[in-house]
C-alpha atoms as a PDB file:
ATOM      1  CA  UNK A   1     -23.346  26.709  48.310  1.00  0.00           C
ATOM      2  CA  UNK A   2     -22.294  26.550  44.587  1.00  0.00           C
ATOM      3  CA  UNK A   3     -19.353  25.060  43.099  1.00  0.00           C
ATOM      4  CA  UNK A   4     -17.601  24.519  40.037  1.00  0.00           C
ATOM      5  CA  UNK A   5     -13.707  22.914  39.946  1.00  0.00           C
ATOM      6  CA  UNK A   6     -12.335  22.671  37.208  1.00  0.00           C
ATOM      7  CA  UNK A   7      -9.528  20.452  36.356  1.00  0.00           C
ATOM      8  CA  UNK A   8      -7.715  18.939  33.301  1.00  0.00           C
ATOM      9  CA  UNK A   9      -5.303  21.602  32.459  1.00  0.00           C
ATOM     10  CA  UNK A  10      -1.928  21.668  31.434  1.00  0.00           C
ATOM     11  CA  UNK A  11       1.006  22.759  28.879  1.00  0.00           C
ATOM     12  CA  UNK A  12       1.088  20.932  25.405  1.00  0.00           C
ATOM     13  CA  UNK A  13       2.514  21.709  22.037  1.00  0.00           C
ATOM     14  CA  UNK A  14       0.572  22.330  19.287  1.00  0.00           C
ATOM     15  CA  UNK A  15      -1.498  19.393  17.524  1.00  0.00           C
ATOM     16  CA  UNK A  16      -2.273  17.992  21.348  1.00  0.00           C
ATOM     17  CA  UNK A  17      -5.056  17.221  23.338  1.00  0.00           C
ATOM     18  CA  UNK A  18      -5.981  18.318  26.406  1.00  0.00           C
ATOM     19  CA  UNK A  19      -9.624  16.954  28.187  1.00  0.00           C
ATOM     20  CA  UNK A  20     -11.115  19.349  30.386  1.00  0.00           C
ATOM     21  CA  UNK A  21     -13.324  18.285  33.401  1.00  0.00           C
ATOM     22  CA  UNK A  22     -15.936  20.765  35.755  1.00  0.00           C
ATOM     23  CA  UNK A  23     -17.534  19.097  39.037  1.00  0.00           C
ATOM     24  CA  UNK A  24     -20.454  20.781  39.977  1.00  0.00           C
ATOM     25  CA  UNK A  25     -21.925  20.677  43.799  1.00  0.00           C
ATOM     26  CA  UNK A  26     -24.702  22.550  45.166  1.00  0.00           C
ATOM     27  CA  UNK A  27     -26.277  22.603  41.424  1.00  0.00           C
ATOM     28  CA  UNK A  28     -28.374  20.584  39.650  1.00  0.00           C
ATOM     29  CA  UNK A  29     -26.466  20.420  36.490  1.00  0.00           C
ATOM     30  CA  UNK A  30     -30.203  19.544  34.553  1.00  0.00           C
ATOM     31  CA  UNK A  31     -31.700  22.575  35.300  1.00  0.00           C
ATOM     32  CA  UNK A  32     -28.608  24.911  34.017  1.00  0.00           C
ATOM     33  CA  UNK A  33     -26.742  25.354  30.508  1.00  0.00           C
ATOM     34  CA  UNK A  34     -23.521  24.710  31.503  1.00  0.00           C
ATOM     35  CA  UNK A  35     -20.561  26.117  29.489  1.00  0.00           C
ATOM     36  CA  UNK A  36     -16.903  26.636  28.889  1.00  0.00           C
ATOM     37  CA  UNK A  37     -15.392  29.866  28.456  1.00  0.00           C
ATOM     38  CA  UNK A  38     -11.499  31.313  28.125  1.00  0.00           C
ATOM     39  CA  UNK A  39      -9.939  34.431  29.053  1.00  0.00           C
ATOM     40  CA  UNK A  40      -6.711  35.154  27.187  1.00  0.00           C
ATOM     41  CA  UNK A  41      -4.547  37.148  28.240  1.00  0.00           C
ATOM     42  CA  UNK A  42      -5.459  41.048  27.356  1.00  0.00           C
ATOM     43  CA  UNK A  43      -8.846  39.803  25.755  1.00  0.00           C
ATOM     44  CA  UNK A  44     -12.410  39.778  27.006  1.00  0.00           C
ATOM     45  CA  UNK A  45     -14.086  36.331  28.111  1.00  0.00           C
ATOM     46  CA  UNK A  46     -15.473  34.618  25.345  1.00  0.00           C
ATOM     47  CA  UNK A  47     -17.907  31.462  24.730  1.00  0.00           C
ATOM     48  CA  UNK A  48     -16.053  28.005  23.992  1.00  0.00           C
ATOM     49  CA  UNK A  49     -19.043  25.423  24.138  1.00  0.00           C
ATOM     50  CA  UNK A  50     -22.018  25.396  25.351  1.00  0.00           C
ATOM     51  CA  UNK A  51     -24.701  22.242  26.622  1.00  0.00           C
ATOM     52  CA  UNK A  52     -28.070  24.254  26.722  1.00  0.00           C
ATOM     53  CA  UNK A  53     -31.392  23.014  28.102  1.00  0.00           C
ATOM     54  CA  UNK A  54     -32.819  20.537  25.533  1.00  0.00           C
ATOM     55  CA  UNK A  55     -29.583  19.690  24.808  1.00  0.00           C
ATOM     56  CA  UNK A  56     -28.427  22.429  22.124  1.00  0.00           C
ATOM     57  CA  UNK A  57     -24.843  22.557  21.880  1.00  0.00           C
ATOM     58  CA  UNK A  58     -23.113  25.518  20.834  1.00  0.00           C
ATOM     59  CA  UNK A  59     -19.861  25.723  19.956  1.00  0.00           C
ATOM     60  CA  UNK A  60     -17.377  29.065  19.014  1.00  0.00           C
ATOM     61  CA  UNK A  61     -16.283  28.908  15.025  1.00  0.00           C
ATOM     62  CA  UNK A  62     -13.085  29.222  16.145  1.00  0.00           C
ATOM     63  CA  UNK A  63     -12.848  25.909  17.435  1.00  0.00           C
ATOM     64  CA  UNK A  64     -15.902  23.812  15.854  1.00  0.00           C
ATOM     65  CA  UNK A  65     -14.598  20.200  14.683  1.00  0.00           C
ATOM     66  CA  UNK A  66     -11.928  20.347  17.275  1.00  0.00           C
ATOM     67  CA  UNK A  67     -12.909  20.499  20.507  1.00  0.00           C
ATOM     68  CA  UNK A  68     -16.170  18.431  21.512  1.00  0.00           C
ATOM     69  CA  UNK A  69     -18.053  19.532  24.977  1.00  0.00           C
ATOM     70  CA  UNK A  70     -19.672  16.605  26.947  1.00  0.00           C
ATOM     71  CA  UNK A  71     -22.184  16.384  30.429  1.00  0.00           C
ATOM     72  CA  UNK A  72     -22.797  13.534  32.903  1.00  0.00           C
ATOM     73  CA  UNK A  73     -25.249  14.212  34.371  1.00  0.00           C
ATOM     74  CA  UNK A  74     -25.562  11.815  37.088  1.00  0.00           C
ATOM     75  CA  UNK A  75     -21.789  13.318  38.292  1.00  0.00           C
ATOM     76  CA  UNK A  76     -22.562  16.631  37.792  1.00  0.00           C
ATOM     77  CA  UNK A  77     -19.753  16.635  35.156  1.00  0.00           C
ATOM     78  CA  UNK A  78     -19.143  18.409  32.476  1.00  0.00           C
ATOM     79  CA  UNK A  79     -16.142  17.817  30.549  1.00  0.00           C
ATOM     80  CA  UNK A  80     -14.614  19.819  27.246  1.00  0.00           C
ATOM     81  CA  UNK A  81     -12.175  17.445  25.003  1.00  0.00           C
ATOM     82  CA  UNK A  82      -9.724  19.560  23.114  1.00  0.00           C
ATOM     83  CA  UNK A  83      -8.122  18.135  19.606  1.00  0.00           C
ATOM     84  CA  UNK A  84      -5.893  19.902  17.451  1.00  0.00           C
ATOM     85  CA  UNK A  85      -4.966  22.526  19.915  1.00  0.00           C
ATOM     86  CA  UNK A  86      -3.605  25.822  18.480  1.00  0.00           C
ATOM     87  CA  UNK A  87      -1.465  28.430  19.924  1.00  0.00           C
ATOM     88  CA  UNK A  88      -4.291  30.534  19.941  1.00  0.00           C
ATOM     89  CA  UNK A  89      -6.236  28.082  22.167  1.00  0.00           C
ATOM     90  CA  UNK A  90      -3.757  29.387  25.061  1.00  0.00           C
ATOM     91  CA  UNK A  91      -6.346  30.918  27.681  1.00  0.00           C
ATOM     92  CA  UNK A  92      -7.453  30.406  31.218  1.00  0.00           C
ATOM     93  CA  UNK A  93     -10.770  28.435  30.328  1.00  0.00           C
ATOM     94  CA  UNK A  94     -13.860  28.982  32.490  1.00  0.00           C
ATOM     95  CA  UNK A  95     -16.952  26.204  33.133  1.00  0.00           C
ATOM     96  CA  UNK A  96     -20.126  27.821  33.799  1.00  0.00           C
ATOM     97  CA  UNK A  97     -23.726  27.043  35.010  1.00  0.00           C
ATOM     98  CA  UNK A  98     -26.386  30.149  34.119  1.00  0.00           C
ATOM     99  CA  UNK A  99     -30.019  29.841  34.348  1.00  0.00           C
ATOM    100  CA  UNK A 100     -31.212  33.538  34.456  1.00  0.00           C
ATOM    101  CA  UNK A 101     -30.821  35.424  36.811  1.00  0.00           C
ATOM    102  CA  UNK A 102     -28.320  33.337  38.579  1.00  0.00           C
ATOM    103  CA  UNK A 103     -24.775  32.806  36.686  1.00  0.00           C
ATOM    104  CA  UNK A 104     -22.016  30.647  38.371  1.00  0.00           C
ATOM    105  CA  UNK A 105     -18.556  30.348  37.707  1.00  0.00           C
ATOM    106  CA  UNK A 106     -15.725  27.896  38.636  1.00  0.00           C
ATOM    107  CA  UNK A 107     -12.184  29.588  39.075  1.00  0.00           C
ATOM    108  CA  UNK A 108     -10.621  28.835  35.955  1.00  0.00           C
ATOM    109  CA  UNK A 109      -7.753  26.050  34.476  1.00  0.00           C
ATOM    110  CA  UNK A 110      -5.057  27.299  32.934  1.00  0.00           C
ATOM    111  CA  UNK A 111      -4.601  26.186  29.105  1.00  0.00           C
ATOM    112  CA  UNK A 112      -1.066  26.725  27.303  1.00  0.00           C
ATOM    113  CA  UNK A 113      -0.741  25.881  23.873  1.00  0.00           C
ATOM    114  CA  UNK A 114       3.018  26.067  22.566  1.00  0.00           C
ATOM    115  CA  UNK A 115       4.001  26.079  18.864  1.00  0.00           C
END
């Protein structure tokens, strides 16, 4: 069986830093791109970061030269370091392992950003 827990977190003000962290079990994180996503509230899911197979990172405009994503590996980790943090980062945030067709997803860490 598949999980994802995320941890990490938390209520900061504006200008913090929050690091994120997603332990995978039942997955070989190697064979996935694993991912962050958020969820604010009254919006759709949308990408953060992503690690993809060979090791392309992607990484949402809105938060590129802020926020840095990260994998180990050999823990089955992979962890999303947030700088700078804006209101706007304020979300539930998401990891998640996809290799088509099969799509995992942790249950979600709850980001608060105040100004």
């Amino acid at each position: 069986q598949v999980q994802l827990v995320e941890s990490g977190g938390g209520s900061v003000q504006t200008g913090g830093s929050l690091r994120l962290s997603c332990a995978g079990s039942g997955i070989d994180f190697l064979l996935y791109d694993m991912g962050w996503y958020r969820q604010a509230p009254g919006k759709q899911r949308e990408l953060v970061a992503r690690v993809e197979s060979g090791d392309s990172i992607n990484y949402a405009d809105s938060v590129k030269g802020r926020f840095i994503i990260s994998t180990d590996n050999a823990k089955n980790t992979v962890h999303l370091q947030m700088n700078s943090l804006r209101p706007e980062d304020t979300a539930v945030y998401f990891c998640n392992a996809r290799r088509s067709p099969l799509d995992f997803w942790g249950q979600g860490t709850q980001v608060t950003v105040s100004s």
